[in-house]
Protein backbone atom coordinates (compact mmCIF):
# COMPACT_ATOMS: atom_id res chain seq x y z
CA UNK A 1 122.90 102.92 98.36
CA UNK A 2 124.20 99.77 96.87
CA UNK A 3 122.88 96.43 97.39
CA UNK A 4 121.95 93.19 95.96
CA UNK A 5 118.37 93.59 93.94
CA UNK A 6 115.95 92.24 96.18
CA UNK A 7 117.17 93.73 99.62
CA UNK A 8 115.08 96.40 99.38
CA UNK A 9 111.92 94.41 100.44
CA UNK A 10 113.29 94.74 104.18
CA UNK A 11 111.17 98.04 104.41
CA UNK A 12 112.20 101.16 105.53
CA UNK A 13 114.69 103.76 104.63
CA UNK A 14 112.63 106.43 106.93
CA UNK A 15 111.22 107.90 110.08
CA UNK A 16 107.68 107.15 111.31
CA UNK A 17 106.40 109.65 113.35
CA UNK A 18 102.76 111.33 113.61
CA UNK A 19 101.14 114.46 112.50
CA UNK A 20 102.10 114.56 108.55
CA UNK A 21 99.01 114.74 107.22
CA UNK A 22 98.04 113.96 103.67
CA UNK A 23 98.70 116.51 100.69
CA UNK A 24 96.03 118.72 100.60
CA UNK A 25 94.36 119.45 97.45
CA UNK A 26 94.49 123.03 97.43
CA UNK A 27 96.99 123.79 94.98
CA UNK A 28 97.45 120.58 93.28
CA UNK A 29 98.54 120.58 90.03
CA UNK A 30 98.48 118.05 88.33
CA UNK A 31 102.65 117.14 86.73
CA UNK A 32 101.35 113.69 84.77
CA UNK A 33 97.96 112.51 84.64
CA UNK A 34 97.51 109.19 83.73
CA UNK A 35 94.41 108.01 84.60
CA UNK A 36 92.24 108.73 81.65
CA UNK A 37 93.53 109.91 77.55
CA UNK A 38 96.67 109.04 76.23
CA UNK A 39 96.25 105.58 75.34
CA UNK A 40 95.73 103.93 71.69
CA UNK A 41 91.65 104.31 70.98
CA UNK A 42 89.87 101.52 72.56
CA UNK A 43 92.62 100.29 75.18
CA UNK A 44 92.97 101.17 78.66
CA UNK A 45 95.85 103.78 79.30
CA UNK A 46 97.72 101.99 82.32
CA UNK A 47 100.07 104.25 83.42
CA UNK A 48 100.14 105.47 86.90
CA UNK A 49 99.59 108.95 88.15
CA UNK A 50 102.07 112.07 89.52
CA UNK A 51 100.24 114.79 91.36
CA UNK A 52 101.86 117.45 92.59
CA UNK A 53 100.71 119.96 95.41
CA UNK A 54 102.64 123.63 95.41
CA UNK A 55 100.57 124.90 98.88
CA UNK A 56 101.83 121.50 100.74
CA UNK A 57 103.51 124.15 102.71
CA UNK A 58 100.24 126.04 104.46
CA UNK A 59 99.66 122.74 106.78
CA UNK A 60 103.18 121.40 106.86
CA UNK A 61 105.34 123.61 108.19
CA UNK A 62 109.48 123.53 106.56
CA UNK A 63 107.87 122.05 103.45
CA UNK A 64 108.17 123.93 99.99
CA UNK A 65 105.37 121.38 98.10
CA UNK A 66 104.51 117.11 98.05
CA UNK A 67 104.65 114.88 95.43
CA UNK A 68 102.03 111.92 95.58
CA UNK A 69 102.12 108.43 93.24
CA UNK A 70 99.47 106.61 92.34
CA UNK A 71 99.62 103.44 91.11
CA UNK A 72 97.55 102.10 88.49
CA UNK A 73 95.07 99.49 90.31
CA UNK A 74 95.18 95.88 90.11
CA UNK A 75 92.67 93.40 91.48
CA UNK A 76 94.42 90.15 93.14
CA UNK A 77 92.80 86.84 92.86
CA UNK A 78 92.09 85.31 95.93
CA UNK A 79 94.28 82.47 97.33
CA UNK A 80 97.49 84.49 94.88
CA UNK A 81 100.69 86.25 95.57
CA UNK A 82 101.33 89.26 93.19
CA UNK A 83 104.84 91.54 92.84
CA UNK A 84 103.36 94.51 90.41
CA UNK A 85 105.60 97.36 89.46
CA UNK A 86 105.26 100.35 88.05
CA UNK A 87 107.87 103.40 86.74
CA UNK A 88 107.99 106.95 87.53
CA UNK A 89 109.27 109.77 85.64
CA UNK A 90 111.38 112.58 88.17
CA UNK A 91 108.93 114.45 89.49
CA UNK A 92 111.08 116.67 91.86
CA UNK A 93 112.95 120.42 90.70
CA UNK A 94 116.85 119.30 90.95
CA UNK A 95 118.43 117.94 93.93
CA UNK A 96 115.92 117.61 96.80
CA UNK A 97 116.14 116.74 101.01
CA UNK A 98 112.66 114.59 101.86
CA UNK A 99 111.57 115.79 105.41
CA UNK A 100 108.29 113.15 105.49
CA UNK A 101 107.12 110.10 103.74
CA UNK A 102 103.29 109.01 103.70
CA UNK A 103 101.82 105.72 102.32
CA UNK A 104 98.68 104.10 101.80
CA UNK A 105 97.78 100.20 100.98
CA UNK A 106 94.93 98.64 100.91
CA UNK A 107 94.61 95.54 102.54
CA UNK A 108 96.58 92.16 101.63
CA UNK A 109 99.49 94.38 101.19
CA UNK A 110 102.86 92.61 102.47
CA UNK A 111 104.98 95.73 101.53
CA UNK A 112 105.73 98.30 99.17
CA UNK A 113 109.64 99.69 97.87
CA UNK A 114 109.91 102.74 95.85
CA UNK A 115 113.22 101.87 93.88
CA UNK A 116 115.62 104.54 92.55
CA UNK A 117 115.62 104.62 88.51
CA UNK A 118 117.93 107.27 87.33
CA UNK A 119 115.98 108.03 83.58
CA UNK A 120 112.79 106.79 84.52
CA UNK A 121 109.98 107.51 82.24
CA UNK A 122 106.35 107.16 82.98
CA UNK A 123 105.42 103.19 82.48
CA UNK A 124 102.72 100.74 82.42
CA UNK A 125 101.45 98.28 85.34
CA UNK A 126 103.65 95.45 84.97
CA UNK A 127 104.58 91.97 87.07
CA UNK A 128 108.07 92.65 87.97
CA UNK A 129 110.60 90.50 87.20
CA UNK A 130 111.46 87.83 89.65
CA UNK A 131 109.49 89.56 92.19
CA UNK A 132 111.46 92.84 92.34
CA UNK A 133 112.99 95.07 90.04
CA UNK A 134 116.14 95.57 88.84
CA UNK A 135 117.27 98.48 90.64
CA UNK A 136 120.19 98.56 93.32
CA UNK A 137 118.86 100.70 95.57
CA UNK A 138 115.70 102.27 96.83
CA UNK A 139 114.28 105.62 98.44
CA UNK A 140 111.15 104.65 100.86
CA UNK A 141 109.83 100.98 101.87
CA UNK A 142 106.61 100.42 103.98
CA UNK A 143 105.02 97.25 104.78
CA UNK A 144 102.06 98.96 106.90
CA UNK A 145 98.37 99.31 105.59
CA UNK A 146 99.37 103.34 106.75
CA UNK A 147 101.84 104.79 107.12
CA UNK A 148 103.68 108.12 107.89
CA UNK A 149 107.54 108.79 108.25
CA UNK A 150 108.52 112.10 109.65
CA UNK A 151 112.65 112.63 110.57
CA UNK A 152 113.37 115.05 113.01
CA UNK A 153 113.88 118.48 113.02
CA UNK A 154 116.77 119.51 110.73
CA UNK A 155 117.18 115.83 109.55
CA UNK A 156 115.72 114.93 106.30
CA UNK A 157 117.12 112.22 103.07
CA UNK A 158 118.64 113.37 100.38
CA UNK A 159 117.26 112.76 96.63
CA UNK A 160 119.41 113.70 94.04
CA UNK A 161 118.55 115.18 90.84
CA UNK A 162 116.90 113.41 87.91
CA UNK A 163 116.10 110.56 90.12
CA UNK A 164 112.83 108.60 89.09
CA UNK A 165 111.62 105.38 90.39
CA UNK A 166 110.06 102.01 90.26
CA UNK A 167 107.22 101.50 92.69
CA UNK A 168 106.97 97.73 93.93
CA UNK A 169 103.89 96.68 95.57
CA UNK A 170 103.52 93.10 96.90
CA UNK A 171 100.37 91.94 97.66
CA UNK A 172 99.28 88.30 99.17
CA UNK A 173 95.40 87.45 99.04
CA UNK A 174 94.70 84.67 101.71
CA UNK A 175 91.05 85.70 101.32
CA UNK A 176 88.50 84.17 99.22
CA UNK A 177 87.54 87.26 97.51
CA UNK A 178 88.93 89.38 95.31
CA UNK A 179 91.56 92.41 96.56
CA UNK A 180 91.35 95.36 94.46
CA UNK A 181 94.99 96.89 95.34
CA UNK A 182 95.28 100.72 95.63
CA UNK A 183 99.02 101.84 96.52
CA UNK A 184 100.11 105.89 96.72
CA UNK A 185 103.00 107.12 98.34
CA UNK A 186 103.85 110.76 99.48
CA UNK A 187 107.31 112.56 99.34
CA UNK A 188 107.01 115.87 101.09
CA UNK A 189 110.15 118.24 100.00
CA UNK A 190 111.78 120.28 102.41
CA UNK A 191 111.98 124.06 101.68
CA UNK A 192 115.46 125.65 101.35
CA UNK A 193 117.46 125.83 104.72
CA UNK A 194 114.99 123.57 106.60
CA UNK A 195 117.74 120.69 106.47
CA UNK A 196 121.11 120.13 108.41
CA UNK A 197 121.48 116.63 108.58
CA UNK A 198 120.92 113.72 106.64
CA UNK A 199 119.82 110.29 107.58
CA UNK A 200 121.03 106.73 106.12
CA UNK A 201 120.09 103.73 107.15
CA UNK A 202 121.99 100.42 108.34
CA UNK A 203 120.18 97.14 106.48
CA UNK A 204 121.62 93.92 108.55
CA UNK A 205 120.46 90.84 105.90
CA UNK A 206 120.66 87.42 106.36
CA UNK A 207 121.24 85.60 103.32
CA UNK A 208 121.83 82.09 104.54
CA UNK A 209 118.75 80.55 105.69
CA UNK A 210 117.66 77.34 105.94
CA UNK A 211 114.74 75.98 108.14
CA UNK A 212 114.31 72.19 108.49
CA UNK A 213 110.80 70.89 108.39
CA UNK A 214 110.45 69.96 112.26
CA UNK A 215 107.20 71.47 113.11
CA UNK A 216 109.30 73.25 116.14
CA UNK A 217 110.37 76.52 116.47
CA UNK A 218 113.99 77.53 115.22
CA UNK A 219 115.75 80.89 115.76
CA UNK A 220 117.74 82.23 113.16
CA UNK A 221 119.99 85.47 113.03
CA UNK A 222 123.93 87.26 113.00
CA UNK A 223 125.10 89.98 114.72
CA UNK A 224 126.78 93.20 113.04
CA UNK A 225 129.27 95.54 114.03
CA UNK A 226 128.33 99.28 114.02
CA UNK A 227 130.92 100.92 111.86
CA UNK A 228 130.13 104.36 113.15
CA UNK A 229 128.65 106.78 116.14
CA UNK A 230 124.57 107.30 114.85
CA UNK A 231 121.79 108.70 116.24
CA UNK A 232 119.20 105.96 115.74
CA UNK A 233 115.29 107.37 114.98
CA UNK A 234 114.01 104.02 114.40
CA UNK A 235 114.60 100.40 114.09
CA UNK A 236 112.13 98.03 111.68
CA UNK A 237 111.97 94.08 111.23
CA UNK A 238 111.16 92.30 108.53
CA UNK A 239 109.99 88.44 108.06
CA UNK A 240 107.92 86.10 106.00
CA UNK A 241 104.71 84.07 106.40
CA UNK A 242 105.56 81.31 108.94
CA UNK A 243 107.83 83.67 111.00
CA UNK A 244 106.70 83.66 114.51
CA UNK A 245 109.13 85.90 116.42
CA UNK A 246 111.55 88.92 115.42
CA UNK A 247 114.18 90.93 118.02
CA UNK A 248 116.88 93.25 117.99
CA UNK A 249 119.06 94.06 120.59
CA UNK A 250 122.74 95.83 121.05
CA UNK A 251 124.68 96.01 123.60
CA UNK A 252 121.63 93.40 125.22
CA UNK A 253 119.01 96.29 125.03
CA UNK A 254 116.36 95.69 123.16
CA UNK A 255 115.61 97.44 120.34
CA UNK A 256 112.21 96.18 118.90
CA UNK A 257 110.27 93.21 119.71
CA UNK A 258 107.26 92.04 117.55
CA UNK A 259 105.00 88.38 116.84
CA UNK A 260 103.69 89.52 113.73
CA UNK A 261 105.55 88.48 110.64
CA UNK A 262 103.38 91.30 108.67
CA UNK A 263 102.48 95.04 108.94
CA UNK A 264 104.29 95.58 111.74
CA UNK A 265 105.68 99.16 111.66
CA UNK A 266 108.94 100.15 113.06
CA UNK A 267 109.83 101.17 116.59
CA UNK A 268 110.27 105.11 116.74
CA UNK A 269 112.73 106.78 118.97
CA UNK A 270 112.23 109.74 119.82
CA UNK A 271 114.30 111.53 121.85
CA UNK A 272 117.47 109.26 118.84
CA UNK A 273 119.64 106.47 120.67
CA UNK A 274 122.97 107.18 120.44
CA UNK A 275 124.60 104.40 119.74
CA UNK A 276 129.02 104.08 118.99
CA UNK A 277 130.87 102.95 116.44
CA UNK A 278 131.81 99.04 118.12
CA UNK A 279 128.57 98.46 119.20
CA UNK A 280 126.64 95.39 118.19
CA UNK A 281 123.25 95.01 116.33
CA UNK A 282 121.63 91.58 116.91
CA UNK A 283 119.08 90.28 115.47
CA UNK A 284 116.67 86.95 115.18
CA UNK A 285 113.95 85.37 113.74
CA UNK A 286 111.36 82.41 115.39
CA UNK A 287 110.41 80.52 112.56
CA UNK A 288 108.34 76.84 112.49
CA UNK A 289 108.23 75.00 109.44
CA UNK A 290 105.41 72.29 109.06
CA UNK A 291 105.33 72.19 105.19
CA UNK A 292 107.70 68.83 104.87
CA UNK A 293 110.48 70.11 103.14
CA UNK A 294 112.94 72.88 103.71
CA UNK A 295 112.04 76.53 103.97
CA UNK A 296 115.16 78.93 102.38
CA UNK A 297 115.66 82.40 101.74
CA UNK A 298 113.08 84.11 98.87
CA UNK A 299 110.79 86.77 97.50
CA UNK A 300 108.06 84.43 98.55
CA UNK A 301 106.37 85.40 101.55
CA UNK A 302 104.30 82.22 101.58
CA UNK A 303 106.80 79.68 100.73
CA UNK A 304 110.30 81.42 101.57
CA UNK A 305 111.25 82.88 104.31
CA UNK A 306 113.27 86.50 105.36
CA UNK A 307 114.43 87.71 108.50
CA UNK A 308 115.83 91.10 107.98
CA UNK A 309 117.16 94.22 110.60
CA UNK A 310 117.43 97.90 109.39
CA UNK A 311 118.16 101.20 111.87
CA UNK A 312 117.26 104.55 110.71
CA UNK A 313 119.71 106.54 111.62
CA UNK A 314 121.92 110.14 111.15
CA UNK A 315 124.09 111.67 110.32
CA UNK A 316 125.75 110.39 107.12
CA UNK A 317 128.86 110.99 105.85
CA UNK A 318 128.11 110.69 102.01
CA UNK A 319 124.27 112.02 100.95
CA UNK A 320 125.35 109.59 97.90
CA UNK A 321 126.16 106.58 99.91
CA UNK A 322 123.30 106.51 102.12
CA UNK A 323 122.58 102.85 103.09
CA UNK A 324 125.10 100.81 104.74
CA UNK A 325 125.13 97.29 104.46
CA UNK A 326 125.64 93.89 106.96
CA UNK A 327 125.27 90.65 104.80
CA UNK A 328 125.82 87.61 106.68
């Protein structure tokens, strides 16, 4: 899953489906606990917190146990735009297949992206760098207040041993209050056997935009080239503040549809759309600029703008190489 740093804020590298529930807390044990001692006397310990629950199984069926991340809190000032990140020790036993992702944001959330760090150890709240962190590749991305991925039967993505991460959580406060931000995400771990197949994902990325101040709507967006036969479990969208409009299409179907520029969740398919290698994936963004100057391509999503196409899809060749990439 290589790709340039910032790509993974176009959101998913999963399945949404319903009926995951939460990890129970029957059985939790606790791997790293954070929230409390451990810190220098008289300074807050800001580290974030690994839970870990072994009986996962009892009301998720296929699953051996979940592991849930908390991040430390953070309060966001109203009228602000905040990237906070945070690192995560490996939390799983070896090599691992993820059969369900669950997330949880609290409001003024414009996504989360839980980064791969091979060596990560357990670190403090910190602004990330330029907006994002400097991983090349990422595990699970939601930009959804809640939200749960489930693959299919038999179809699950592929973690590989030692892997920790770097949690991303960007929040924008148009409010005049105060957000307190709570972010925790849940990997549930697929017992041995339960997994077949494993699922990739195709990111389509438009790096060349420009939007001139009209105060009209203007569409931006390429077209890809599929470069092999998937099954497709879900296709996701991803723009910025003053986007208007998002679609993808291939072969002229359409694929999702949405007005919202944020929270939308992805479109689920379920029974998969085959789809062959030769096929097209199209995609566009509506977006009207009234600031006065030009709008181009940025972490921002207040004053930059995105307009981003990914498909969930399996099976993959390479559980190594899991993310294939369309920059235009």
């Amino acid at each position: 899953m290589n790709l340039v740093r910032w790509v993974g804020l176009a959101v998913s590298l999963a399945v949404f489906a319903s009926g995951c529930g939460g990890a129970g807390s029957a059985g939790a044990s606790s791997l790293q606990n954070h929230d409390g001692g451990g810190a220098p006397s008289g300074q807050p310990d800001l580290r974030g917190v690994i839970t870990r629950d072994s009986d996962a199984g009892a009301s998720h069926p296929g699953v051996a146990y979940s592991v849930t991340f908390r991040m430390t809190e953070f309060t966001v000032q109203p009228g602000t735009e905040v990237w906070k990140c945070q690192d995560f020790a490996a939390p799983f036993d070896g090599q691992v297949d993820i059969t369900a992702w669950e997330s949880t944001m609290t409001a003024g959330s414009h996504h989360l992206t839980l980064f791969n760090l091979s060596g990560a150890t357990d670190g403090p709240l910190v602004d990330c760098p330029d907006g994002v962190p400097k991983a090349m590749s990422y595990s699970f991305g939601a930009q959804a207040e809640k939200t749960t991925y489930a693959f299919p039967d038999g179809v699950g993505e592929s973690i590989p041993r030692g892997l920790g991460f770097t949690m991303n959580s960007h929040y924008v406060n148009t409010t005049s209050m105060p957000i307190r931000a709570v972010v925790v995400v849940t990997a549930y771990v697929a017992a041995a056997g339960v997994v077949t197949q494993h699922a990739g994902g195709l990111e389509a990325l438009l790096l060349t935009i420009s939007i001139p101040p009209t105060g009209q709507p203007v569409t931006v967006g390429s077209s890809c080239t599929l470069p092999q036969d998937m099954n497709v479990i879900a296709v996701a969208g991803h723009m910025h503040r003053r986007g208007s409009h998002f679609r993808a299409t291939s072969g002229g179907m359409t694929l999702l549809e949405s007005d919202e520029w944020d929270g939308t969740p992805p479109r689920v398919l379920s029974p998969p759309l085959p789809l062959k290698a030769g096929a097209d994936l199209t995609w566009s963004c509506d977006y009207t600029n009234d600031t006065g100057a030009p709008l181009t391509l940025g972490n921002s999503a207040l004053t930059n703008v995105m307009c981003n196409a990914i498909l969930v899809f399996y099976p993959i060749p390479d559980v190594n190489n899991e993310l294939i990439t369309c920059i235009h």
